[in-house]
Protein backbone atom coordinates (compact mmCIF):
# COMPACT_ATOMS: atom_id res chain seq x y z
CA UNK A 1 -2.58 -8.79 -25.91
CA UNK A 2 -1.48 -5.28 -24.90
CA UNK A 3 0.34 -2.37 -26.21
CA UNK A 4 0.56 1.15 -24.63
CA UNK A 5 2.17 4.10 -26.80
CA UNK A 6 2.86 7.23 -25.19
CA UNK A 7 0.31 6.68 -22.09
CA UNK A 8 0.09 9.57 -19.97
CA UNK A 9 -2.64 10.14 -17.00
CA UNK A 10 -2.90 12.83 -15.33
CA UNK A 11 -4.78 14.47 -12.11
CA UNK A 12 -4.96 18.17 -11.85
CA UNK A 13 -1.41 19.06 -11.59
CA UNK A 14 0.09 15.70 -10.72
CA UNK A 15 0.86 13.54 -13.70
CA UNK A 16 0.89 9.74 -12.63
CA UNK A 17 1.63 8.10 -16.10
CA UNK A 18 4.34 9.85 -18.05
CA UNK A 19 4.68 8.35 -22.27
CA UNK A 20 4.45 4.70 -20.40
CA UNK A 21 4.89 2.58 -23.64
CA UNK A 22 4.64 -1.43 -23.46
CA UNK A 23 3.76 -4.30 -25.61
CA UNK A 24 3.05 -7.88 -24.24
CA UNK A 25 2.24 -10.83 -26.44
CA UNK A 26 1.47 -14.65 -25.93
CA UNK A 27 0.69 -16.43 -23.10
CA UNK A 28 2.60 -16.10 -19.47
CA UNK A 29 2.75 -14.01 -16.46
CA UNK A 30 4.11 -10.65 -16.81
CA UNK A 31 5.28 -9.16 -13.60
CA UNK A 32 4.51 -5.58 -13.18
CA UNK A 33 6.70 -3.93 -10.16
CA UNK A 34 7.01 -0.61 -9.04
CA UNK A 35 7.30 1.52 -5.39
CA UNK A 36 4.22 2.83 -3.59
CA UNK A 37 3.04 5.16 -5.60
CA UNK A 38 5.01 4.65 -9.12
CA UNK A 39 1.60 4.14 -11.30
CA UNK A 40 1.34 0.29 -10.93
CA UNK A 41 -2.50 0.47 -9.90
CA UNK A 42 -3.02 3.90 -12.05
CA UNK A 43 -2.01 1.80 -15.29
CA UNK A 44 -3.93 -1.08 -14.51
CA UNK A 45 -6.80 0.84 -14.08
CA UNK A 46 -6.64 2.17 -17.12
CA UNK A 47 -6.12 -1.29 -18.82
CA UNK A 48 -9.27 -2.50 -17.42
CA UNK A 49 -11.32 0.38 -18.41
CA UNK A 50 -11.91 1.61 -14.54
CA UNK A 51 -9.97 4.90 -15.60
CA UNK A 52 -9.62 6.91 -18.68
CA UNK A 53 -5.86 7.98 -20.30
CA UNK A 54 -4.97 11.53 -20.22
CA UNK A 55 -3.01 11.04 -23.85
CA UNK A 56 -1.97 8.13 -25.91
CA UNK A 57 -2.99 4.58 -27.22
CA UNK A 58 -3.90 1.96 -25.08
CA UNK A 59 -5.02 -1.32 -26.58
CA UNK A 60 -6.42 -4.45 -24.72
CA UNK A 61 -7.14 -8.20 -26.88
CA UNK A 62 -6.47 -5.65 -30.01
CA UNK A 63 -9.37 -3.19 -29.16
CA UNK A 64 -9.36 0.12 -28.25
CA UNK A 65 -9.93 0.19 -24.17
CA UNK A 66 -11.70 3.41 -24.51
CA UNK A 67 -13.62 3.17 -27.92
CA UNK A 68 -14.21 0.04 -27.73
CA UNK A 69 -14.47 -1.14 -24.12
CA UNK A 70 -17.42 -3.08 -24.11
CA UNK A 71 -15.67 -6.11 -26.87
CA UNK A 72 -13.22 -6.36 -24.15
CA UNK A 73 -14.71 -6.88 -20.70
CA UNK A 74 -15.80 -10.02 -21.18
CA UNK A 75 -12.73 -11.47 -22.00
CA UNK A 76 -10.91 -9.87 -18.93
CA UNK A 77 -11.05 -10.27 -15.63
CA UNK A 78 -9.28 -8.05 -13.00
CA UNK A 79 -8.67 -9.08 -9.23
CA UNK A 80 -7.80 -6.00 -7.09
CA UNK A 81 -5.76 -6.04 -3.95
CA UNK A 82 -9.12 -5.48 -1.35
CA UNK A 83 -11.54 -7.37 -3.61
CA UNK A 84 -15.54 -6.27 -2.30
CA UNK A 85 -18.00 -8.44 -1.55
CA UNK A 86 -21.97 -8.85 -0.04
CA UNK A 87 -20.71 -10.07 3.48
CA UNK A 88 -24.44 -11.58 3.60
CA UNK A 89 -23.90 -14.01 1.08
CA UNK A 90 -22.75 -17.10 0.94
CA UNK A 91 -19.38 -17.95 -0.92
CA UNK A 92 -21.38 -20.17 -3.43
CA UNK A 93 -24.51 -18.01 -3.93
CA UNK A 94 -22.02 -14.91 -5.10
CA UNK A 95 -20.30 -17.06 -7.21
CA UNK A 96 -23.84 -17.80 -8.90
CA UNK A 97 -24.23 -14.23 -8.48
CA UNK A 98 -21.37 -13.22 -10.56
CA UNK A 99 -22.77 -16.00 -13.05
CA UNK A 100 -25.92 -14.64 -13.36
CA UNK A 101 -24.03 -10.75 -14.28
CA UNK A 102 -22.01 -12.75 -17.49
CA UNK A 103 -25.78 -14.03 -18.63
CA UNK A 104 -23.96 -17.90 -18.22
CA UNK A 105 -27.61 -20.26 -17.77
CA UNK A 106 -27.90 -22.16 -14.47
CA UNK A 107 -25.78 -25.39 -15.62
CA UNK A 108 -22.63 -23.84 -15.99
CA UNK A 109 -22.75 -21.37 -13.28
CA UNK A 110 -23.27 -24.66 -11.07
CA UNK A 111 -19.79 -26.38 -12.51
CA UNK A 112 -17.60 -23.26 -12.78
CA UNK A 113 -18.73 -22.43 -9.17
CA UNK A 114 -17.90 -26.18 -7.69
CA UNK A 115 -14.73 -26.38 -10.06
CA UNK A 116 -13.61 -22.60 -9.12
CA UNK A 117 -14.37 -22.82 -5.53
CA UNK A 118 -12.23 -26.65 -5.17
CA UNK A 119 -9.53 -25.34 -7.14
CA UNK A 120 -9.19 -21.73 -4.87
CA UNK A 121 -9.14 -24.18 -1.83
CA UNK A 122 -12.30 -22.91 0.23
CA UNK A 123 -15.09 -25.01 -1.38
CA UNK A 124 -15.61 -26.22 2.26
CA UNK A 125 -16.38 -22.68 3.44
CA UNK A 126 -18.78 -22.42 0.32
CA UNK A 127 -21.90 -22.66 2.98
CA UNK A 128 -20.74 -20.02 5.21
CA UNK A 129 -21.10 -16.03 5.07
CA UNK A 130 -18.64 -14.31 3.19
CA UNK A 131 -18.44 -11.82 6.36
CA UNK A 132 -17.41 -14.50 8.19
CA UNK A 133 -14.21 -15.44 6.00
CA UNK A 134 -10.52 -14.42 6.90
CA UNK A 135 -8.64 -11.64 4.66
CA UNK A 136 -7.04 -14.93 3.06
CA UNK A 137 -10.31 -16.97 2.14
CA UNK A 138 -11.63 -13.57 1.26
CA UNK A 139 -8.85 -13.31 -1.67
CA UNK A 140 -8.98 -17.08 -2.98
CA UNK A 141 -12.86 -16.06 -3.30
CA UNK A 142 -12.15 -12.67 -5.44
CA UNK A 143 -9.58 -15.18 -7.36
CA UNK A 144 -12.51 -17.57 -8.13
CA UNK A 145 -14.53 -14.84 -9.53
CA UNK A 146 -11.93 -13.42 -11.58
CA UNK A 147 -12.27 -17.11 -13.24
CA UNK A 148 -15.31 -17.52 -13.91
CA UNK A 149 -15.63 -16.39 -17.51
CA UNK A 150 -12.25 -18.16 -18.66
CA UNK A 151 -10.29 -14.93 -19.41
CA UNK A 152 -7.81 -14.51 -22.34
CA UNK A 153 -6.13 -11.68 -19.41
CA UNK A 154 -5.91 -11.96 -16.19
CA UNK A 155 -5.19 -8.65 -13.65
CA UNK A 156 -4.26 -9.06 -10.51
CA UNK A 157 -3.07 -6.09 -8.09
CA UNK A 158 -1.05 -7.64 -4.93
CA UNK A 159 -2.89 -11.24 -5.26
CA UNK A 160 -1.23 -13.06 -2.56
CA UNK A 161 -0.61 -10.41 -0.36
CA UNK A 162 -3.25 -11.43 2.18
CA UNK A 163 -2.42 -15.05 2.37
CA UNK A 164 0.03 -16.93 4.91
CA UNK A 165 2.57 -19.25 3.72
CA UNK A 166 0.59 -22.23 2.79
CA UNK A 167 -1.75 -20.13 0.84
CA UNK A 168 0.56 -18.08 -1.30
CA UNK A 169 2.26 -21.33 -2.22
CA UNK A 170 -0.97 -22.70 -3.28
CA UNK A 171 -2.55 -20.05 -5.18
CA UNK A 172 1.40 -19.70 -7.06
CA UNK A 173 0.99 -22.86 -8.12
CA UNK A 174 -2.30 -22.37 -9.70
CA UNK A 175 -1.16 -19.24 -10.97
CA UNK A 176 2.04 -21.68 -12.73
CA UNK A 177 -1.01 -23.30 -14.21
CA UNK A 178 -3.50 -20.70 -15.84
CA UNK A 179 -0.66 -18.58 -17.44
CA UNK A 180 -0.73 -21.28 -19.67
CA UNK A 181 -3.76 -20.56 -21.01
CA UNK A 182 -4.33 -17.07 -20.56
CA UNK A 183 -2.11 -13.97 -19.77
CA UNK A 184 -1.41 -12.46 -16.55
CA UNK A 185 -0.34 -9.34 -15.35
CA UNK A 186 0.26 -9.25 -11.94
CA UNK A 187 1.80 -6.58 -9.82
CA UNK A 188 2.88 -7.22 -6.48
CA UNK A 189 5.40 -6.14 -3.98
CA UNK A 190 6.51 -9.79 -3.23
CA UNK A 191 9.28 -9.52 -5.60
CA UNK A 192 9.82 -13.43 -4.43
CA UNK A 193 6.89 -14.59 -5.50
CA UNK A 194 6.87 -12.97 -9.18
CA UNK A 195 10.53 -14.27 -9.28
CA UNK A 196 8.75 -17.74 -8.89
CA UNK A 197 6.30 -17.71 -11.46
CA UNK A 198 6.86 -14.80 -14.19
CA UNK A 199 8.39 -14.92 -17.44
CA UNK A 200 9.09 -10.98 -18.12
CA UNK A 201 9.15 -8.21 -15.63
CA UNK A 202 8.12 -4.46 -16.45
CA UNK A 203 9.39 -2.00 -13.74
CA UNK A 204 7.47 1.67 -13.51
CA UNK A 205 8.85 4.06 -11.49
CA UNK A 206 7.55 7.91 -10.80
CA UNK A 207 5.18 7.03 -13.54
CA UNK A 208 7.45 6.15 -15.76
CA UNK A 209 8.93 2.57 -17.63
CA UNK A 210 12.22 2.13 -16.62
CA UNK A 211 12.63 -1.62 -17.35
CA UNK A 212 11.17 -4.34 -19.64
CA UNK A 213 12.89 -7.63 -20.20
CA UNK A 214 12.21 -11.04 -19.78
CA UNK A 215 13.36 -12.88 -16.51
CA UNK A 216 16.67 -14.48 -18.06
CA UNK A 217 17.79 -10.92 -19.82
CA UNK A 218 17.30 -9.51 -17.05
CA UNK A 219 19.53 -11.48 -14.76
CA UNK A 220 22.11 -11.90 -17.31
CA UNK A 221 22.35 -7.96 -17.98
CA UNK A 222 22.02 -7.18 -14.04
CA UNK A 223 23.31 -9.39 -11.66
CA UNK A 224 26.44 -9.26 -9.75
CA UNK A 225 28.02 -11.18 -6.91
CA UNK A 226 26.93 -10.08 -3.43
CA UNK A 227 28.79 -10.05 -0.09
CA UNK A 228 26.61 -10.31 2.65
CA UNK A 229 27.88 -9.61 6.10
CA UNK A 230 27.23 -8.00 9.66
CA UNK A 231 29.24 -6.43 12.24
CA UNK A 232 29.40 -6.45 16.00
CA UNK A 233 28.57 -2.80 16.48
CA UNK A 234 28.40 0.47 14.13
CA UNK A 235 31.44 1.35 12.12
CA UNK A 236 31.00 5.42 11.57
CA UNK A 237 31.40 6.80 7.69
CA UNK A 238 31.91 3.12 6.73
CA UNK A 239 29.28 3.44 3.83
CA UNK A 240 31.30 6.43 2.08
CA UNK A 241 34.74 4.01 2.95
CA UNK A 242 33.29 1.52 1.08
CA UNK A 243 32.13 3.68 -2.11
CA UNK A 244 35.43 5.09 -2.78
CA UNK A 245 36.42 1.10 -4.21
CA UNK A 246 35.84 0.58 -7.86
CA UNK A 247 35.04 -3.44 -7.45
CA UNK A 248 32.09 -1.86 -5.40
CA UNK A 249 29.09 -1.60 -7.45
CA UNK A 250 26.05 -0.61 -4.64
CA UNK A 251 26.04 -0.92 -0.86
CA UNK A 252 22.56 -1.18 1.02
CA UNK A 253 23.02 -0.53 4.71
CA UNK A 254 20.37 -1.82 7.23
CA UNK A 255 21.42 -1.07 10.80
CA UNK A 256 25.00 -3.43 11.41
CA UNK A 257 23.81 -5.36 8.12
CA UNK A 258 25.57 -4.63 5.14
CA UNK A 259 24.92 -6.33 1.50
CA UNK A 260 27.27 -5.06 -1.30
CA UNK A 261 27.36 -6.00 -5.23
CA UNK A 262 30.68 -5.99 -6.53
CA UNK A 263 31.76 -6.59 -10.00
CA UNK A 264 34.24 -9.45 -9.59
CA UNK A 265 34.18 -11.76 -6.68
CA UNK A 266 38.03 -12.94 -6.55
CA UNK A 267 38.66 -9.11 -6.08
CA UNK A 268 36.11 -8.22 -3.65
CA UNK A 269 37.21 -12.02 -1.16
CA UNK A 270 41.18 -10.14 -1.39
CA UNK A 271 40.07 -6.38 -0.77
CA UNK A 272 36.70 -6.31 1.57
CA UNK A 273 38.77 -7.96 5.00
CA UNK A 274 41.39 -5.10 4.17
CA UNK A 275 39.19 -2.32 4.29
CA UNK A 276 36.77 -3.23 6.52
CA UNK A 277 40.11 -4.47 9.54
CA UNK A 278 41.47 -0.54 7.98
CA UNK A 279 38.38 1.07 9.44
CA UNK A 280 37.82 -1.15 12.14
CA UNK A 281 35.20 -2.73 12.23
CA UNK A 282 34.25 -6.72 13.59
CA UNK A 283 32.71 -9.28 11.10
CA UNK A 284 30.23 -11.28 12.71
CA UNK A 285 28.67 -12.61 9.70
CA UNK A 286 29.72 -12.80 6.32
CA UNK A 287 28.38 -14.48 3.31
CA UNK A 288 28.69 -15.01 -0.69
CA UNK A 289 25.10 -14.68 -2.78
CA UNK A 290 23.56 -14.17 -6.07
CA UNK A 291 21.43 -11.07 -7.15
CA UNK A 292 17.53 -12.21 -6.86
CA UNK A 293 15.32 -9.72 -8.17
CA UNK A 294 14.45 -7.86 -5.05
CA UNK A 295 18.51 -7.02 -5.31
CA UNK A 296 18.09 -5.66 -8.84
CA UNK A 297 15.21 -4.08 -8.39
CA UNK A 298 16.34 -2.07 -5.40
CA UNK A 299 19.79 -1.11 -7.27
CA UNK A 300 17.20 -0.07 -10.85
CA UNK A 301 14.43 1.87 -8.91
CA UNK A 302 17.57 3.44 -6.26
């Protein structure tokens, strides 16, 4: 469905994409994670045909994305994170419109629209200016559009980013749906949410591939026990007290919060009161977890 050797993309001095390789096959959702600025939207871009590789192969459904770019469009659909609309129009007549661009006759622009519209959850707004809509209805509308022509492969670039609580829930579960049918690749920065619903994760960082595994491998190679716990008030140097133990795999520090991985648990429940009564500090909180992925992908990309 996609395979990248050797990508590279690069602007003036500054090269974004550095030999990113990747193949995905089958159905499913492929997370695709990275920092502000690590290439997520860059390489996306380029799988979609909106940008042009520097070096390398990039291949989309089989084809070529640059020689042959036209047998692929209409098989693909991309959603990106501030989708653009005619604030004029209606919901429903730019969901004809975008019917009318894929050449589909009247008939079935009329039933993917209705179909599209109930599904995305604002087919009751379908009457009112798209101006009009909130940042949220404004995303389930780019989502319905990026269904219309059934696509084999699916981007989206921070889909549910705009939506409260109810809505991200929803449009998650329709996303559980369509990835059996179709491919998605879906970056985000809700490393929740593509915890919830993908089945391999691909971390770039500074433009480059760092990880690719599925969600299972992943958590089976990379996760350790954590120790959550706060303190009453500042301990001084205690972050450099705590890296001098072995059992101590990573520390992030927020403020009095502290969240530690550790390598075995037993060790960690006998040691941690010791050192942290040693350097005097006052547990007001303390807790056993598990490594999500927001914990792995802190300790990878860090």
């Amino acid at each position: 469905m996609i395979s990248c050797k050797n990508l590279v993309k690069e602007f003036k001095s500054v090269q974004a994409l550095k030999n990113v390789n990747f193949n995905i096959e089958g159905n499913g959702c492929f997370g695709f994670l990275g920092g502000n600025g690590a290439g997520k939207t860059t390489t996306i871009r380029i799988l979609t045909g909106l940008a042009i590789p520097t070096r390398g192969e990039v291949k989309v459904l089989g084809y070529d994305i640059v020689k042959d770019k036209e047998k692929i469009l209409k098989s693909i659909s991309y959603l990106p994170q501030h989708p653009s609309f005619y604030d004029y129009m209606t919901g429903e007549k730019w969901m004809h419109f975008i019917g009318e661009l894929y050449g589909f006759d009247k008939r079935l622009i009329k039933e993917r629209t209705e179909e599209l519209l109930k599904k995305c959850g604002i087919w009751d707004a379908r009457n009112r200016q798209i101006g009009g809509y909130s940042g949220g209805m404004k995303q389930r509308l780019g989502l319905a559009q990026s269904l219309i022509n059934k696509p084999k492969l699916l981007f989206l670039d921070e889909p549910v980013s705009a939506l409260d609580p109810i809505g991200r829930h929803e449009v998650l579960t329709l996303l559980l749906e369509l990835k059996k049918e179709m491919v998605i690749f879906m970056s985000s920065h809700i490393l929740e949410d593509v915890e919830k619903i993908a089945d391999e994760i691909i971390i770039i960082d500074k433009g480059e591939i760092i990880l690719s595994s599925t969600i299972e491998d992943l958590k089976a190679s990379y996760t350790h026990p954590i120790i959550s716990f706060e303190l009453l008030a500042p301990v001084e140097n205690l972050s450099s007290v705590l890296k001098n133990e072995n059992w101590i795999v990573s520390i992030q520090e927020v403020s009095n919060h502290y969240k530690i991985n550790v390598k075995d648990i037993d060790i960690a429940k006998i040691h941690l009161p010791k050192v942290l009564h040693n350097a005097g500090a006052i547990i007001t909180n303390y807790q056993i977890e598990s490594s999500s992925l927001e914990d792995i992908f802190l300790r990878l990309v860090n």
